[in-house]
PDB file of N, CA and C in Angstrom:
ATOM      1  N   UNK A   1      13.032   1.902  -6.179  1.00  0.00           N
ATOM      2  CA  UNK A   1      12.635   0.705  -5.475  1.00  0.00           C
ATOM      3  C   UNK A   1      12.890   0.916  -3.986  1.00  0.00           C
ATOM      4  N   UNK A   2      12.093   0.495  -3.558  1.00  0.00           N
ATOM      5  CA  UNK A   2      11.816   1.068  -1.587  1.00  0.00           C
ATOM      6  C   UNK A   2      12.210  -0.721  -1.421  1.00  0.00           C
ATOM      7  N   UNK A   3      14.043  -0.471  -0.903  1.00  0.00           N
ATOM      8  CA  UNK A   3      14.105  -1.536  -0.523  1.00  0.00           C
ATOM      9  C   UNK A   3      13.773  -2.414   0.995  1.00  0.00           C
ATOM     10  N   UNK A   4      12.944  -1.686   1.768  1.00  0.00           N
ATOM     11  CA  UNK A   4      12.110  -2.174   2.898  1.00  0.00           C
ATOM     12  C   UNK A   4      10.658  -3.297   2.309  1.00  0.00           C
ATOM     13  N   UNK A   5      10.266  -3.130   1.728  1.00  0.00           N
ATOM     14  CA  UNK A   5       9.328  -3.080   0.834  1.00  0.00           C
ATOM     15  C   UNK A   5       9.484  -4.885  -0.507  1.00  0.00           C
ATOM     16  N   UNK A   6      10.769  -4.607  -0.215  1.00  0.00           N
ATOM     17  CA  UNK A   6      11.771  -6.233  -0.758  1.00  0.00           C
ATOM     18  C   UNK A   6      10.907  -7.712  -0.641  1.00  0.00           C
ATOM     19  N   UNK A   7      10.337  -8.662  -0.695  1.00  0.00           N
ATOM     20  CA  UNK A   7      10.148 -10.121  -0.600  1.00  0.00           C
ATOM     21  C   UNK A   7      11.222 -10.692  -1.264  1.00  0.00           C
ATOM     22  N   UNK A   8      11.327 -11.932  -0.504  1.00  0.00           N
ATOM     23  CA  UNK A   8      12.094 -13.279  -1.275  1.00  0.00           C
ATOM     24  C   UNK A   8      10.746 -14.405  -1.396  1.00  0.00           C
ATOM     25  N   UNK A   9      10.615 -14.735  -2.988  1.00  0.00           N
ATOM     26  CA  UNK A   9       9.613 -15.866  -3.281  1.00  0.00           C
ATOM     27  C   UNK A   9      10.500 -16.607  -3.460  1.00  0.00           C
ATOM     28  N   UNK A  10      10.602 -18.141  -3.227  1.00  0.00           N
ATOM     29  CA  UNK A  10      10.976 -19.279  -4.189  1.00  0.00           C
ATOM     30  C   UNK A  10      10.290 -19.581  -5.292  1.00  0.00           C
ATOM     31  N   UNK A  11      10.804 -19.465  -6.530  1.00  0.00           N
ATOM     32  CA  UNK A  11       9.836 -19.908  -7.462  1.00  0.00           C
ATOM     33  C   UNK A  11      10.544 -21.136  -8.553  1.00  0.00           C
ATOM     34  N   UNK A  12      10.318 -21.614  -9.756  1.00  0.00           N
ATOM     35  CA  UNK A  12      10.381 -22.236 -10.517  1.00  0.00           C
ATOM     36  C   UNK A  12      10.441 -22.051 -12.042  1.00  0.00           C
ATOM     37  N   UNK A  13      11.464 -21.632 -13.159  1.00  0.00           N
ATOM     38  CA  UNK A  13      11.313 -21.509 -14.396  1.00  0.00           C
ATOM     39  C   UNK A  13      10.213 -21.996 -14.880  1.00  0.00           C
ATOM     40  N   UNK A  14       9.554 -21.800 -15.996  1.00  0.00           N
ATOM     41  CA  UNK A  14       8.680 -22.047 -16.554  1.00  0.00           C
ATOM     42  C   UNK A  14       9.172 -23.082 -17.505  1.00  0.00           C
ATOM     43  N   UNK A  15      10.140 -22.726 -17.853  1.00  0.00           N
ATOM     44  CA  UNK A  15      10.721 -23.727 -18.825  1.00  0.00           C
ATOM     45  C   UNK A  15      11.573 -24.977 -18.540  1.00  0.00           C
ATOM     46  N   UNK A  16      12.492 -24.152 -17.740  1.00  0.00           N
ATOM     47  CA  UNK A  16      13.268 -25.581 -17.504  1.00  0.00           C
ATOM     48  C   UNK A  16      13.151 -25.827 -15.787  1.00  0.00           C
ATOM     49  N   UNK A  17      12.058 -25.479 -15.312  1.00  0.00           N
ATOM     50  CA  UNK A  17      12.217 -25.542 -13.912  1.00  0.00           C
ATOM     51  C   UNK A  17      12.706 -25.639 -12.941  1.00  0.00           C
ATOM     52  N   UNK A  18      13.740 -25.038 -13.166  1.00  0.00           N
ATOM     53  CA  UNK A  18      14.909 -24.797 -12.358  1.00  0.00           C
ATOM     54  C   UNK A  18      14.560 -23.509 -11.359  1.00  0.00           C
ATOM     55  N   UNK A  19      14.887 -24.467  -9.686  1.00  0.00           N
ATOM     56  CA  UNK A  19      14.267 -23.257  -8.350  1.00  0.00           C
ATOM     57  C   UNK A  19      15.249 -21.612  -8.620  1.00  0.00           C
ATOM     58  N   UNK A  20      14.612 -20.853  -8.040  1.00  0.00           N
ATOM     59  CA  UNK A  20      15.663 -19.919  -7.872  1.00  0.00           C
ATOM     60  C   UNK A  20      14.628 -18.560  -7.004  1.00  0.00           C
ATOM     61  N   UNK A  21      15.349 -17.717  -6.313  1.00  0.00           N
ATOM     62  CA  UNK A  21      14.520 -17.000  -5.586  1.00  0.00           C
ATOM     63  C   UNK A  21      14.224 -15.544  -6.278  1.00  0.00           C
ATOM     64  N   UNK A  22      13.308 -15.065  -6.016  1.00  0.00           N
ATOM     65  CA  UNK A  22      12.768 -13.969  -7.021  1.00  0.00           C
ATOM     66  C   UNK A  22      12.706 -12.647  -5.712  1.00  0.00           C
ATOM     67  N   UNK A  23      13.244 -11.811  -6.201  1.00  0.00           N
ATOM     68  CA  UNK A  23      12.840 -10.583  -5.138  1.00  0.00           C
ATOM     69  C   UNK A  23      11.777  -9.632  -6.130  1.00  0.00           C
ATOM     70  N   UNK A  24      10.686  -9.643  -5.145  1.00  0.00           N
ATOM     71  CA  UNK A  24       9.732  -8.658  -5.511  1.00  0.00           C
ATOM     72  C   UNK A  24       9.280  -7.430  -4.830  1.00  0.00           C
ATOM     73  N   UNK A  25       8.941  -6.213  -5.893  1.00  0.00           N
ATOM     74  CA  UNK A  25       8.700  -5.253  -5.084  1.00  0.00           C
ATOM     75  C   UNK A  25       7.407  -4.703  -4.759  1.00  0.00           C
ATOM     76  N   UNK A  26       6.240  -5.595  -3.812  1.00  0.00           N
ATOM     77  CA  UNK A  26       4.895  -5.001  -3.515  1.00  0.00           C
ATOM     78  C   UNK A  26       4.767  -3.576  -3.367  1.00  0.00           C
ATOM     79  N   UNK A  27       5.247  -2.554  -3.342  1.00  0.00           N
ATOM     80  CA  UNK A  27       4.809  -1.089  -2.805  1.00  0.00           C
ATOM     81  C   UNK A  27       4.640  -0.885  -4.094  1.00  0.00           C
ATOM     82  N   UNK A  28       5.182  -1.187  -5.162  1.00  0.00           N
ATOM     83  CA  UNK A  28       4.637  -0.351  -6.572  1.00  0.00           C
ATOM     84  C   UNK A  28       3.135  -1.377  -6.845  1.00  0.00           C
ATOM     85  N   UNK A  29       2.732  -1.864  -6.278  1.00  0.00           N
ATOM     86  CA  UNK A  29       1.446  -2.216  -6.495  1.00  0.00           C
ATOM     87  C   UNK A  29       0.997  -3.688  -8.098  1.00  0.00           C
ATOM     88  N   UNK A  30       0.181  -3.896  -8.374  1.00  0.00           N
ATOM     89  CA  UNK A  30       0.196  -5.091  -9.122  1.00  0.00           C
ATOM     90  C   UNK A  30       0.651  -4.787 -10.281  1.00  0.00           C
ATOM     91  N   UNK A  31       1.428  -5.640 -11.393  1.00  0.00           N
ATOM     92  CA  UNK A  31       2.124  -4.775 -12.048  1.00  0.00           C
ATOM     93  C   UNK A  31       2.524  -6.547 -12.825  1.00  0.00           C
ATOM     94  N   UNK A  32       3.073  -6.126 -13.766  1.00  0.00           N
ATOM     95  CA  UNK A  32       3.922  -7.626 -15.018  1.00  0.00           C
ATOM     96  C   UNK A  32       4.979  -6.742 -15.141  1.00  0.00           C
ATOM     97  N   UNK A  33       5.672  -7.841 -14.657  1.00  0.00           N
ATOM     98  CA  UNK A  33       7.816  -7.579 -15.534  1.00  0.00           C
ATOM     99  C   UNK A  33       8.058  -8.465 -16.102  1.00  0.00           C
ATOM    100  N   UNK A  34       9.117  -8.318 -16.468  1.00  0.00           N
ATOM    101  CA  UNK A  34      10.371  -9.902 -16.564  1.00  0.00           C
ATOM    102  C   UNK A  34      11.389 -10.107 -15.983  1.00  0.00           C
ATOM    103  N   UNK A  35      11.888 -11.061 -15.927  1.00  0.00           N
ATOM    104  CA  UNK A  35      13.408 -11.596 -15.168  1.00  0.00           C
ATOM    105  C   UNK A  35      13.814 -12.953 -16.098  1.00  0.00           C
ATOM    106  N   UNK A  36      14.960 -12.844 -16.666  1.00  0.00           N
ATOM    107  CA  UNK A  36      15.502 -13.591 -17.322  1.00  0.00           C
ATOM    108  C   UNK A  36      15.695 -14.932 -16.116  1.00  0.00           C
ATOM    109  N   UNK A  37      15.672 -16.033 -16.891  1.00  0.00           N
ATOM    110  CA  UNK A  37      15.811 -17.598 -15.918  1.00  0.00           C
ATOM    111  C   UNK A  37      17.491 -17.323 -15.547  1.00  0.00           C
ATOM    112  N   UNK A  38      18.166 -17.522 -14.643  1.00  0.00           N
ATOM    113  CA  UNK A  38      19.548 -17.177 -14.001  1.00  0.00           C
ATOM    114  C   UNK A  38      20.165 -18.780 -14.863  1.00  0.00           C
ATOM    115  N   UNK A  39      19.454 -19.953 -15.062  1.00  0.00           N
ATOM    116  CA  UNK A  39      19.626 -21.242 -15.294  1.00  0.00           C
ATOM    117  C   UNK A  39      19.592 -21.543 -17.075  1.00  0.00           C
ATOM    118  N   UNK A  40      19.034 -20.719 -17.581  1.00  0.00           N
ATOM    119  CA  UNK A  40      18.204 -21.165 -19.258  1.00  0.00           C
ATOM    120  C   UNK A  40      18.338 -20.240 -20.001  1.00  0.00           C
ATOM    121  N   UNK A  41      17.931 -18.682 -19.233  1.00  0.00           N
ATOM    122  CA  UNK A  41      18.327 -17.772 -19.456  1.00  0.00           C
ATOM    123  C   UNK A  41      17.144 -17.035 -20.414  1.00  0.00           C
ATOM    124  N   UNK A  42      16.480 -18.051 -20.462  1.00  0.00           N
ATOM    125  CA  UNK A  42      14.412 -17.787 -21.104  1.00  0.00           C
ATOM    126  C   UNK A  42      13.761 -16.695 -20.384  1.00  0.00           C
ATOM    127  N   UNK A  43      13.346 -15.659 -21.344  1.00  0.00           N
ATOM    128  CA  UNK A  43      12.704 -14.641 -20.045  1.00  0.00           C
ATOM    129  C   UNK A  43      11.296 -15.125 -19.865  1.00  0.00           C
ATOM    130  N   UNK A  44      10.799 -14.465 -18.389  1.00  0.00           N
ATOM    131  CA  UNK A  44       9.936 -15.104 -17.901  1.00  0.00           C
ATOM    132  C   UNK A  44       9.107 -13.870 -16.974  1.00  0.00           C
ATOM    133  N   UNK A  45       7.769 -13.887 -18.000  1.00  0.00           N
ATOM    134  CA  UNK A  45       6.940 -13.018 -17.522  1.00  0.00           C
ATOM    135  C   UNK A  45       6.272 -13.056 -15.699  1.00  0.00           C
ATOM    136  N   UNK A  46       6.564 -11.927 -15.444  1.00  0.00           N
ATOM    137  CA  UNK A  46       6.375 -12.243 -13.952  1.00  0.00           C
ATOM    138  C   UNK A  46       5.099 -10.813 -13.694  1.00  0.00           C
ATOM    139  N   UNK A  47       4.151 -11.908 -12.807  1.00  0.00           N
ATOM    140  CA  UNK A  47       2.735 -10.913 -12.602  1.00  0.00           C
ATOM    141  C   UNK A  47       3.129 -10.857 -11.238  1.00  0.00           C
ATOM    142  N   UNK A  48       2.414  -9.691 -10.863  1.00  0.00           N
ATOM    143  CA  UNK A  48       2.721  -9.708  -9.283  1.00  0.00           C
ATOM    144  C   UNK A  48       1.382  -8.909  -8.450  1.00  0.00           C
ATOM    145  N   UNK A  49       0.369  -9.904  -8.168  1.00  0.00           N
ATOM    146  CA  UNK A  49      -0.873  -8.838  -8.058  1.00  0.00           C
ATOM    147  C   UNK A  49      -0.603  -8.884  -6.201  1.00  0.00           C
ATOM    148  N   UNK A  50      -1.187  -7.564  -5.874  1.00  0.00           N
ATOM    149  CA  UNK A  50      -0.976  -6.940  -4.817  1.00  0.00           C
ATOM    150  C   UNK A  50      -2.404  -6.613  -4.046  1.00  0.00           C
ATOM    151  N   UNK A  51      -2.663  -7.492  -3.222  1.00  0.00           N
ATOM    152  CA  UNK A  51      -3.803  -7.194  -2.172  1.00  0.00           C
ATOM    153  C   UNK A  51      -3.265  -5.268  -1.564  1.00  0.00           C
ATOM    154  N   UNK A  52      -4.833  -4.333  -1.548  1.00  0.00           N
ATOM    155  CA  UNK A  52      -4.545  -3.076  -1.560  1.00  0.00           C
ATOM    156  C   UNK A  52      -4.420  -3.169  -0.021  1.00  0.00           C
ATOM    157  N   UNK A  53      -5.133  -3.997   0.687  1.00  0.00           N
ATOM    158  CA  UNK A  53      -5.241  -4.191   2.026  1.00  0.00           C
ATOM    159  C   UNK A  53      -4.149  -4.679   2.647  1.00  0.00           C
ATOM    160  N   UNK A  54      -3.565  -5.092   2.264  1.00  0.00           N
ATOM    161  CA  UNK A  54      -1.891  -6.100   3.015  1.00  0.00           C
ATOM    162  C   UNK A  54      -0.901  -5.909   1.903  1.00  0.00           C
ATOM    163  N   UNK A  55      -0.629  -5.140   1.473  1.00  0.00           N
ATOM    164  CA  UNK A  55       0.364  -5.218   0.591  1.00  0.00           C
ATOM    165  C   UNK A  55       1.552  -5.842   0.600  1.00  0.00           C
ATOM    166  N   UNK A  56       2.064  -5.487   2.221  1.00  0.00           N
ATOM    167  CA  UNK A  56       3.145  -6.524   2.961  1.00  0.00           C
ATOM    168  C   UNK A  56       3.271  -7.814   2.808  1.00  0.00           C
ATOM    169  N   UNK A  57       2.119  -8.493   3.025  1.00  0.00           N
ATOM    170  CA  UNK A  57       2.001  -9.908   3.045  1.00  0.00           C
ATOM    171  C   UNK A  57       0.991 -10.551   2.056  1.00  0.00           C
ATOM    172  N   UNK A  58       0.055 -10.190   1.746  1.00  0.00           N
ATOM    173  CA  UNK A  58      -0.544 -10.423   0.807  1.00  0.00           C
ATOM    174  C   UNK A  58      -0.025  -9.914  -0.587  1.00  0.00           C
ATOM    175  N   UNK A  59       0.105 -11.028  -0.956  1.00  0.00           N
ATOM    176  CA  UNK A  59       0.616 -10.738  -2.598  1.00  0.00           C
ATOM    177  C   UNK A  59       1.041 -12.074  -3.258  1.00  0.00           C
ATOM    178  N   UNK A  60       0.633 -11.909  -4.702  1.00  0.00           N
ATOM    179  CA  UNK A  60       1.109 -13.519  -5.590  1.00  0.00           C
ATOM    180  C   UNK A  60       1.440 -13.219  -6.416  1.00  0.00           C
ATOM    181  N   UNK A  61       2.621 -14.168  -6.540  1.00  0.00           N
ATOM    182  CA  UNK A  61       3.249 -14.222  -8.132  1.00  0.00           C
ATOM    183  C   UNK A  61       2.909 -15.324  -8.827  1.00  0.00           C
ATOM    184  N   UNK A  62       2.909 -14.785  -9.776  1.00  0.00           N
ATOM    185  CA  UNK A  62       2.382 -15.643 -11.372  1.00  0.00           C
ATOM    186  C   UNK A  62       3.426 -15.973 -12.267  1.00  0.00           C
ATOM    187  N   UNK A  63       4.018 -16.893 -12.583  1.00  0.00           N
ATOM    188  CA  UNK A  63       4.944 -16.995 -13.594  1.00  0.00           C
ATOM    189  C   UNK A  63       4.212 -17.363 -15.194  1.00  0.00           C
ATOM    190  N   UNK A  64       5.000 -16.970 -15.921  1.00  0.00           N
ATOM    191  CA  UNK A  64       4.794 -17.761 -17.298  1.00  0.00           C
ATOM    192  C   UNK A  64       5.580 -17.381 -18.425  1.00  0.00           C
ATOM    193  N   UNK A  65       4.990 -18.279 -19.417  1.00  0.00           N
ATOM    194  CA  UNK A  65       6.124 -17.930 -20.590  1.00  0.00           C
ATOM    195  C   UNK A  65       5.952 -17.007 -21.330  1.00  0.00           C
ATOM    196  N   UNK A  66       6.918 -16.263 -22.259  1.00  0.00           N
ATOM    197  CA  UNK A  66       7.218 -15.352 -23.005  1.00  0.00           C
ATOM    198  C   UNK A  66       5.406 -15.594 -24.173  1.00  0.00           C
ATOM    199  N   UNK A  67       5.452 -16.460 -24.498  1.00  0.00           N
ATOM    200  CA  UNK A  67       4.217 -16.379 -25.327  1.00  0.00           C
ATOM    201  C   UNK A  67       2.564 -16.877 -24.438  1.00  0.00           C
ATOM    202  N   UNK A  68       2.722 -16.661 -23.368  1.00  0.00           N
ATOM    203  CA  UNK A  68       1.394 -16.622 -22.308  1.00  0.00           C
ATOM    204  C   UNK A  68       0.867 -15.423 -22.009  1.00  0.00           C
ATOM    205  N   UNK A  69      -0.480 -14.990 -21.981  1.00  0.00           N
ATOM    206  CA  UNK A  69      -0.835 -14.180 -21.160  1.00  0.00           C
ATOM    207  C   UNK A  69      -1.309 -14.484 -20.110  1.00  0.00           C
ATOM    208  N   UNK A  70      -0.888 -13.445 -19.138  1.00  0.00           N
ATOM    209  CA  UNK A  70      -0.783 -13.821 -17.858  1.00  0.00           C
ATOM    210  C   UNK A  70      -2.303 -12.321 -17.208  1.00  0.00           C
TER     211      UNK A  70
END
């Protein structure tokens, strides 16, 4: 992980919607993980598509639940 390369999103559980900040890593390009809820503890599929043109700044995350496709 190229920690230059780091974002902080605010985002929202899917489940119990509870805020919490998500660090993502745009240089590996668009990609699905998970990150367990820090609050619920529900994992929570995380998309992360990556504009090829701005990778820096352009980029969105997608949350959802364990039984969603994302």
């Amino acid at each position: 992980m190229n920690e230059e390369s780091l974002a902080s999103r605010r985002v929202h559980c899917p489940y119990c919607d509870a805020p919490f900040d998500l660090l993502v890593d745009a240089s590996q390009g668009s990609h699905v993980t998970w990150e367990d809820c820090h609050v619920c503890c529900a994992p929570i599929q995380v998309r992360l598509e990556v504009d090829e043109l701005d990778p820096e700044e352009g980029f969105s995350v997608i949350l959802g639940r364990d039984d969603e496709v994302l």
